[in-house]
Protein backbone atom coordinates (compact mmCIF):
# COMPACT_ATOMS: atom_id res chain seq x y z
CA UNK A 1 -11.15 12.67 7.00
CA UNK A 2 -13.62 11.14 2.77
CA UNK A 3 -15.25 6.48 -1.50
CA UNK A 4 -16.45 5.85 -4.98
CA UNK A 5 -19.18 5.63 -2.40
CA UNK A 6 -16.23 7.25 -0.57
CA UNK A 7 -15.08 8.46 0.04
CA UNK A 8 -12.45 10.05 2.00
CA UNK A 9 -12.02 8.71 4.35
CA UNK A 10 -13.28 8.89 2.87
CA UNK A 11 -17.47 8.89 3.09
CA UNK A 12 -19.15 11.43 4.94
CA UNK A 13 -22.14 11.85 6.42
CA UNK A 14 -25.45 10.74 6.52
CA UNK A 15 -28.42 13.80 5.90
CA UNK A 16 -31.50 13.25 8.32
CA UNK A 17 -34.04 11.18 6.45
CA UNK A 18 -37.87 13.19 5.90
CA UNK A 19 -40.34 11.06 8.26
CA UNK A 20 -42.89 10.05 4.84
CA UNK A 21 -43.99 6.64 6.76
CA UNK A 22 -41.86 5.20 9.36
CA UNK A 23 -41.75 2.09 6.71
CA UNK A 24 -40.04 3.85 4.21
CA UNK A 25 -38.44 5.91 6.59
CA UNK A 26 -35.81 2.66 7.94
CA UNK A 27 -36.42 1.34 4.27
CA UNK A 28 -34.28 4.57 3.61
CA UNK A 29 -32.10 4.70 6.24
CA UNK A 30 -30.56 1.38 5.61
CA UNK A 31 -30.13 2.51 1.57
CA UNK A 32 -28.18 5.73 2.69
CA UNK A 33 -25.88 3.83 4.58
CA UNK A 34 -24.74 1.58 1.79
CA UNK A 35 -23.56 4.87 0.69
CA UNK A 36 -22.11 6.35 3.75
CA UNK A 37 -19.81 3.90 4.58
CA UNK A 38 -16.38 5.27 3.68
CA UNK A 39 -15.53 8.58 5.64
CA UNK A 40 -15.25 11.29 3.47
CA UNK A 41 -19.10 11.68 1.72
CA UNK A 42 -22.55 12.52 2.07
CA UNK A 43 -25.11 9.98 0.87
CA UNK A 44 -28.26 11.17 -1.62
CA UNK A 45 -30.38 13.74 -0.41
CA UNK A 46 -33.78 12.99 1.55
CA UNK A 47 -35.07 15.08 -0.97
CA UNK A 48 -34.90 11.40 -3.18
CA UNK A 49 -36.58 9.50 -0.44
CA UNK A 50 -39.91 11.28 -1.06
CA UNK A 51 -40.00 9.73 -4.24
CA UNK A 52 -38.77 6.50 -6.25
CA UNK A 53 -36.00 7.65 -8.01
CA UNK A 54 -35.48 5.18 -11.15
CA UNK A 55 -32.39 3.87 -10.00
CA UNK A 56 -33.20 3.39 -6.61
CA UNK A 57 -36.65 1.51 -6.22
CA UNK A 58 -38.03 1.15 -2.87
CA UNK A 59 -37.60 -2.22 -1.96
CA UNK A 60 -40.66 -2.77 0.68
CA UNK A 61 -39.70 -6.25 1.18
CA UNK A 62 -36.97 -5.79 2.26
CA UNK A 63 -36.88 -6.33 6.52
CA UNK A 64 -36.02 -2.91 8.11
CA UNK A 65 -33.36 -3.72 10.87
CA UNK A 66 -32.76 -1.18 13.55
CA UNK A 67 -29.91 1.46 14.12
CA UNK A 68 -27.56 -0.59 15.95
CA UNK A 69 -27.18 -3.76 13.35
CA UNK A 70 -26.62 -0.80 10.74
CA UNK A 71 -24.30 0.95 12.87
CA UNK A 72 -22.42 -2.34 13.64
CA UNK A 73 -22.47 -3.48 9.57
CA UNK A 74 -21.00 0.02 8.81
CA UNK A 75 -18.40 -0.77 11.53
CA UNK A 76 -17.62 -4.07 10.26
CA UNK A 77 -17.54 -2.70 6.65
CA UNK A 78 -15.48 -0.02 7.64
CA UNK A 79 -12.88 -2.00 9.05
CA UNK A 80 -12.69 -4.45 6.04
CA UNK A 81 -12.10 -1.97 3.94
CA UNK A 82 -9.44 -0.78 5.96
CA UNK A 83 -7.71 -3.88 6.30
CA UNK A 84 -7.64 -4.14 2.67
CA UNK A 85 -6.97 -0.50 1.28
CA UNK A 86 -4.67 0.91 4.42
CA UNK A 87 -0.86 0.28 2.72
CA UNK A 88 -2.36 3.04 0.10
CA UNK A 89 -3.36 5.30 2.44
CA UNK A 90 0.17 5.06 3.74
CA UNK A 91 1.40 5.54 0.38
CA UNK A 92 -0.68 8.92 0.04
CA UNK A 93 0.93 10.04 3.11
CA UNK A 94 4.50 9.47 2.39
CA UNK A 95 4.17 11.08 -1.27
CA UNK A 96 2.54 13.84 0.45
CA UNK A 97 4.71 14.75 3.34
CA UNK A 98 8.27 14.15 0.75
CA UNK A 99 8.86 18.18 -0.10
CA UNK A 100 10.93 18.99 -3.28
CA UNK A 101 10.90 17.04 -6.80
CA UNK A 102 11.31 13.55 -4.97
CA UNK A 103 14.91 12.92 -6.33
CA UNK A 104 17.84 10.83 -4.59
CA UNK A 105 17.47 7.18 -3.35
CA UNK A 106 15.46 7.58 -0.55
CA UNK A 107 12.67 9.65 -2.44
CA UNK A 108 9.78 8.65 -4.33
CA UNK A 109 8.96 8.94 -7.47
CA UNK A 110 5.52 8.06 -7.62
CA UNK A 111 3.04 5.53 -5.84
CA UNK A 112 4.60 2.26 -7.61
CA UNK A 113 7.91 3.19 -6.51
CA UNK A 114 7.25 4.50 -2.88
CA UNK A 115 5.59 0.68 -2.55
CA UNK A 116 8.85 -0.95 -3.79
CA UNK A 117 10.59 1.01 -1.66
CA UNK A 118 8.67 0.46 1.30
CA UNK A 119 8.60 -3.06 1.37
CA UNK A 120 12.70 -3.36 0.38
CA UNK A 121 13.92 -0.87 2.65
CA UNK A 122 11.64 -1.28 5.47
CA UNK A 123 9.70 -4.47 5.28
CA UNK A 124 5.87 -5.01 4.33
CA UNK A 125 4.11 -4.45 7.66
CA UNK A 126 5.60 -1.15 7.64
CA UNK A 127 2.85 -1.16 5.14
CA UNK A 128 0.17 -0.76 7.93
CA UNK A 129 2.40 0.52 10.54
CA UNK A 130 -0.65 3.24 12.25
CA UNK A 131 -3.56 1.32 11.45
CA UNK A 132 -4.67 0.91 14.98
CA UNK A 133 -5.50 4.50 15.29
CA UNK A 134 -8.30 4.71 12.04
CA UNK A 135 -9.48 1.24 13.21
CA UNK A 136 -10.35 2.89 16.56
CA UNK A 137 -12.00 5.97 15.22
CA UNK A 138 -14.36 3.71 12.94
CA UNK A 139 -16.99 3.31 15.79
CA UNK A 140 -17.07 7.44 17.68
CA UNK A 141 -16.41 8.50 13.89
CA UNK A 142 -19.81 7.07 12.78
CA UNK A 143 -21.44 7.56 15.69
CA UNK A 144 -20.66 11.23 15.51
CA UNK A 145 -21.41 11.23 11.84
CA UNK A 146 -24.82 9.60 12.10
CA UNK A 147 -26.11 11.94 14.79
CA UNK A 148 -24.40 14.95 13.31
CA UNK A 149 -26.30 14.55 10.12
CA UNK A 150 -29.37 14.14 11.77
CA UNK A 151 -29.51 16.93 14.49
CA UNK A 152 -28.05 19.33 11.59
CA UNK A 153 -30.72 18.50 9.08
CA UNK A 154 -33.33 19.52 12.18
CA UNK A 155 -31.67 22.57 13.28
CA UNK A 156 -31.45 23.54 9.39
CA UNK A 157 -34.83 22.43 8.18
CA UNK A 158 -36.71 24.78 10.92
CA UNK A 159 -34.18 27.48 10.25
CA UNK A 160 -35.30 27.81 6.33
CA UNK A 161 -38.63 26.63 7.04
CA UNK A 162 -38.11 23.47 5.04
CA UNK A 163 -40.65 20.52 5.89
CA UNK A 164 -38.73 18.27 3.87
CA UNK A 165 -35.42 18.22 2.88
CA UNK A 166 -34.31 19.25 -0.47
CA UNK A 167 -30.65 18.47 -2.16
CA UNK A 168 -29.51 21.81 -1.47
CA UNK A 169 -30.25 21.38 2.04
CA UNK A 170 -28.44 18.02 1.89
CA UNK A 171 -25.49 19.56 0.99
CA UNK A 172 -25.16 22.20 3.35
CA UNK A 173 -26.14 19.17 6.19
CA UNK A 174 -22.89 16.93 4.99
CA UNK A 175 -20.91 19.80 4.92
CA UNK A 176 -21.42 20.70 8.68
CA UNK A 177 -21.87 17.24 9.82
CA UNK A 178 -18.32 17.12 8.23
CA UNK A 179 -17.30 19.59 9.87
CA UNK A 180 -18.51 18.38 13.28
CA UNK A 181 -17.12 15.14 12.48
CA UNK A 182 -13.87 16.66 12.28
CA UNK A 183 -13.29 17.53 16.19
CA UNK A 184 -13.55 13.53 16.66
CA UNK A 185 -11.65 12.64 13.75
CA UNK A 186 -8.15 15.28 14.42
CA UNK A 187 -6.34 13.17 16.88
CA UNK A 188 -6.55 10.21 15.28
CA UNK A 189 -5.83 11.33 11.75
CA UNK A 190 -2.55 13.51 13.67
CA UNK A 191 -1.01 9.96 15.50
CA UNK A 192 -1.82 8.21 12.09
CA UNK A 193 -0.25 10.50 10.51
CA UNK A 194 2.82 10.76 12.08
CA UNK A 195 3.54 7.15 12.40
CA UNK A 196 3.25 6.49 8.81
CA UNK A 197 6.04 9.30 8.33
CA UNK A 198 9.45 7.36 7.05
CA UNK A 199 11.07 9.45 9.96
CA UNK A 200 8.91 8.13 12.54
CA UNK A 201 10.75 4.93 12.81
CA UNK A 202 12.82 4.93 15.48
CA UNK A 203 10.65 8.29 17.04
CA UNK A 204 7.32 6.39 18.18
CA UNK A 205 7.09 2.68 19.29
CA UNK A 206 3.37 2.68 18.17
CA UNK A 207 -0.03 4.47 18.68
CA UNK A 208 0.04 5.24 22.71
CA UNK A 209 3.30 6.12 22.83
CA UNK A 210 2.78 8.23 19.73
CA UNK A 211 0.00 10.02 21.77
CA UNK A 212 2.25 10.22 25.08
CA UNK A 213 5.12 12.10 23.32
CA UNK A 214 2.94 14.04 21.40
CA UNK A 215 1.20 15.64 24.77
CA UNK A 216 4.11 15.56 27.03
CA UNK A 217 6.35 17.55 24.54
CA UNK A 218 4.03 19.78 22.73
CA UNK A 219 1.14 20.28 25.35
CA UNK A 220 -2.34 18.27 24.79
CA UNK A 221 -3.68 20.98 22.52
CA UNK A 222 -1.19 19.61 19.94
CA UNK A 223 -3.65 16.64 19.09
CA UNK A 224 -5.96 18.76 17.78
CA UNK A 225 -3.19 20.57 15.58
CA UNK A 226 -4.38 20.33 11.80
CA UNK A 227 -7.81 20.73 12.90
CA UNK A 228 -9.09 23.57 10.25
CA UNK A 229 -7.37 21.90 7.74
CA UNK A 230 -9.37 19.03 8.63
CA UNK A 231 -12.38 20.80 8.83
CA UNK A 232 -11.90 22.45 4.98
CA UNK A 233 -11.12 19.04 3.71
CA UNK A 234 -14.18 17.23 5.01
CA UNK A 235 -16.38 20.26 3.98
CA UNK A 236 -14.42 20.56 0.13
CA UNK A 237 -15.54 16.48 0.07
CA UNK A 238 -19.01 16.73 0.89
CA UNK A 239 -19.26 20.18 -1.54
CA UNK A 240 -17.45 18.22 -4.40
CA UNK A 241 -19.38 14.92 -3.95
CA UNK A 242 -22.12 16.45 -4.26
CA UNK A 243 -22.00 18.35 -6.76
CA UNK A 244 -22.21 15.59 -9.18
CA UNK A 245 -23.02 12.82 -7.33
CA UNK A 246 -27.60 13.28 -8.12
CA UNK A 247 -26.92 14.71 -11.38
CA UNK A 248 -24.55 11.29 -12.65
CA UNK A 249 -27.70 9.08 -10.84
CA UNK A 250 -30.47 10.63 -12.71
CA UNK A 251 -28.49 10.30 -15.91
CA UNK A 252 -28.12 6.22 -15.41
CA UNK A 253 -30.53 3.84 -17.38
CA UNK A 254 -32.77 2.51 -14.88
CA UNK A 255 -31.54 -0.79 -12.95
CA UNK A 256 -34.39 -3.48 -13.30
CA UNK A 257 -32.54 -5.79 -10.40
CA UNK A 258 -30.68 -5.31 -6.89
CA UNK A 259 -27.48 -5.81 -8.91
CA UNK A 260 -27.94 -3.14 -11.57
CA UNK A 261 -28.74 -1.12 -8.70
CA UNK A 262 -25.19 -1.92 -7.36
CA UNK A 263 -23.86 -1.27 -10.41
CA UNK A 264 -25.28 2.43 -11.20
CA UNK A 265 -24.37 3.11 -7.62
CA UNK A 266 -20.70 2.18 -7.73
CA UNK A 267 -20.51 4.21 -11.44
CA UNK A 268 -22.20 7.53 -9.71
CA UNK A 269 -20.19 6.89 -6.65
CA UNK A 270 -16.89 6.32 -8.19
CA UNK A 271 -17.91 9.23 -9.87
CA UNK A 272 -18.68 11.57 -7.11
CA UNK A 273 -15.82 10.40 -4.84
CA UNK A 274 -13.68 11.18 -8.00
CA UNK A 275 -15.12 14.82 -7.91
CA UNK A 276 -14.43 14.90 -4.70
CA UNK A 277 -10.96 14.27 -4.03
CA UNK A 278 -9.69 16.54 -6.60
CA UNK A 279 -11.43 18.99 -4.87
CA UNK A 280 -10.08 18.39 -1.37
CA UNK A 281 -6.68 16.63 -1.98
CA UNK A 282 -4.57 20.16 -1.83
CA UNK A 283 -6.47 20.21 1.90
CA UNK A 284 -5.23 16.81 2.40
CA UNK A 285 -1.84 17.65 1.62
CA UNK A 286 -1.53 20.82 3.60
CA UNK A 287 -3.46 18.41 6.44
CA UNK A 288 -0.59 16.19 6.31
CA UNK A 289 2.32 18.34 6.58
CA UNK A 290 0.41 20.69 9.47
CA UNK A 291 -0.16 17.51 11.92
CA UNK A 292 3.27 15.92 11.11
CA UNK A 293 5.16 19.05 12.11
CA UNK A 294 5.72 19.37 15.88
CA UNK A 295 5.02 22.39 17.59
CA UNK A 296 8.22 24.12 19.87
CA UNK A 297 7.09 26.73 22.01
CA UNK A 298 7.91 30.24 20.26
CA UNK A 299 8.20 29.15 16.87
CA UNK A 300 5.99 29.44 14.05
CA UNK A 301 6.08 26.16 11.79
CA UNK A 302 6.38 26.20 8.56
CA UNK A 303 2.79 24.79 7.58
CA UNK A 304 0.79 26.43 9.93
CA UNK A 305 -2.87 26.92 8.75
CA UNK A 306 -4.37 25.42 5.73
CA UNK A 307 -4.38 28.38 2.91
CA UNK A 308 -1.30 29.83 3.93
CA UNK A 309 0.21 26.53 3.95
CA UNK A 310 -1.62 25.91 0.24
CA UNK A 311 0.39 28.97 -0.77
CA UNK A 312 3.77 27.83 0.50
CA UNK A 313 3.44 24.72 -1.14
CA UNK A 314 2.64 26.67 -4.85
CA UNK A 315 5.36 28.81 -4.35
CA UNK A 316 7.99 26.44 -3.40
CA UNK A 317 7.07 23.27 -5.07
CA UNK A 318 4.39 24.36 -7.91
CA UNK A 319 0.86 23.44 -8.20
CA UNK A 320 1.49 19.49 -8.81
CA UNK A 321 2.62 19.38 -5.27
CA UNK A 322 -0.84 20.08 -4.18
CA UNK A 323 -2.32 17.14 -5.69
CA UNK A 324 0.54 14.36 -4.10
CA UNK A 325 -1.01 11.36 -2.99
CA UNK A 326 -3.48 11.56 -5.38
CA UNK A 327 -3.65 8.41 -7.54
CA UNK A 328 -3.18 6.35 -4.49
CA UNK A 329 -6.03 8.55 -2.83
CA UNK A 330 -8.49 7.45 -5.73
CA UNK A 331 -7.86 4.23 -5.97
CA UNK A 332 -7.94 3.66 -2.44
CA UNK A 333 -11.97 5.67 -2.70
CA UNK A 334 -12.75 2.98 -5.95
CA UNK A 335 -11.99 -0.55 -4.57
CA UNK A 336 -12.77 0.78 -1.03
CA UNK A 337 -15.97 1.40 -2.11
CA UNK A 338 -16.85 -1.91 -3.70
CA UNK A 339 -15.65 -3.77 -0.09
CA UNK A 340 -17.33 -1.18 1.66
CA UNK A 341 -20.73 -1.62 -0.13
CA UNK A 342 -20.38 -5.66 -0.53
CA UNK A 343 -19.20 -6.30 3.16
CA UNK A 344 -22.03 -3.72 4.26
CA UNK A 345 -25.05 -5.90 2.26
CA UNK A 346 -23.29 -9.17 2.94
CA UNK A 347 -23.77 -8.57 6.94
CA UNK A 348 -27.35 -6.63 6.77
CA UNK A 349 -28.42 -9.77 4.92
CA UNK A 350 -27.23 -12.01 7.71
CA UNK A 351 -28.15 -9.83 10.62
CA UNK A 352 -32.08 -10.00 8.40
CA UNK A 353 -31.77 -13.82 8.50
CA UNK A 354 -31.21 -13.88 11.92
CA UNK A 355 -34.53 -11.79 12.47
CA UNK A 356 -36.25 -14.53 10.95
């Protein structure tokens, strides 16, 4: 599932926030979302939020709004970016479910020419053919992903004792909120999937039919299918985001307005969702092939589960092969992280005026 504030997914997920006063406590809550927006990342640690960290000022004028206009400007964000960025996420997909060298007239050789041959073979709304099912998941993905993050950071601040949580903590929160997010995430990612396959065009006459075939020929458990691989990818994300992702902030020079603030973000973000996907794009691959193979009862597929599939894929088609998809990946994570963050502030600060 994963932004330069990405994320994958883009970004993940969204660590529970330390109660220090219940001011700076929404103060902070609305700054970690800026940063949560994509699907694949965790934003900064609470372990920040107990003090001002020199790029990120605490901005007490600002008008803390409550959950549900943040929850509906991530939405809205979320979908703008998607709207924009989705023909490269299709791109990704195709490079990464083509086995072999990509030779012959109907392979690609890259992202440039899997566009051109997109749009002159098959017309350019085949472009965002799928895009119904990650527009859906937007709203129970962030839902899940809020709540995740905050229950985990609970359950794993009394389990180490931890009053307030630290960046190590952080991590291991995003991780399992990742992984939580995942179980919502699966079925949409596995209709997405296989409807931006090139083979899927005369197969599926969009998403619900997509999801009747699926269950009526391969049983209902078959939209969950590609859920570990799922799982490692979200968890890799999180792991390699932030791994850099404080280190790069602390190392900025300190932002004396809101927009050098936007600007050190996007540069640590970019980044940390950088770090990220080369981290989790051989999961992504391996994700794509497991959910677009379908399952006949007594066979064993091909690409079954994610590290034996990982080792298929060196064997047969070297160690490049794991990383297909991936310029179109990281561009996708770079711009879609500049809509995400600018559509995000753009309708907080009209949803503020309105509290006026």
């Amino acid at each position: 599932s994963g932004f330069l504030f990405a994320a994958s997914h883009h970004l993940a997920e969204f660590p529970s926030l330390s109660r220090v006063t219940a001011g700076s406590h929404q103060h902070h809550r609305h700054r970690s979302l800026a940063l949560v927006l994509h699907g694949r990342a965790t934003p900064p640690s609470s372990s920040l939020c107990h003090r001002p960290s020199r790029n990120r000022p605490i901005m007490s004028q600002e008008k803390p709004l409550p959950f549900q206009y943040q929850f509906a400007a991530g939405a809205i964000a979320g979908v703008s970016e998607i709207l924009v960025m989705y023909p490269l996420d299709v791109v990704k997909t195709r490079v990464q479910l083509q086995t072999g060298k990509g030779t012959g007239a109907e392979s690609y050789n890259g992202m440039v020419d899997c566009f051109r041959k997109i749009i002159k073979h098959e017309g350019f709304s085949r472009l965002y053919r799928g895009i119904s099912a990650p527009i859906l998941m937007e709203a129970p993905k962030r839902a899940t992903k809020f709540a995740a993050n905050d229950e985990w950071g609970k359950v794993y601040r009394n389990m180490f004792g931890v009053p307030q949580m630290t960046q190590s903590l952080s991590v291991l929160t995003g991780a399992t909120a990742g992984a939580t997010e995942s179980f919502v995430v699966v079925p949409f990612e596995l209709v997405k999937i296989r409807l931006q396959d090139k083979a899927s065009a005369g197969k599926y006459n969009g998403m619900i039919d997509c999801v009747v075939k699926t269950v009526r020929n391969e049983g209902p458990l078959a939209m969950y299918q590609g859920l570990e691989s799922t799982l490692w990818r979200h968890i890799l994300w999180n792991a390699g985001y932030f791994g850099c992702i404080f280190q790069v902030r602390q190392l900025m020079p300190k932002a004396e307005s809101k927009r050098g603030q936007m600007v050190n973000d996007l540069i640590s973000g970019s980044i940390g969702g950088t770090v990220g996907t080369m981290v989790n794009t051989p999961m992504d691959v391996v994700k794509s092939r497991i959910q677009n193979t379908p399952r006949v009862p007594g066979q064993t597929p091909k690409y079954n589960w994610a590290w034996s599939s990982v080792f298929t894929v060196l064997k047969e088609e070297g160690a490049g092969a794991l990383y297909k998809g991936f310029l179109p990946k990281v561009l996708r994570l770079g711009p879609g992280g500049g809509i995400l963050l600018v559509v995000f502030t753009t309708v907080m600060d009209t949803f503020r005026s309105w509290q006026k």
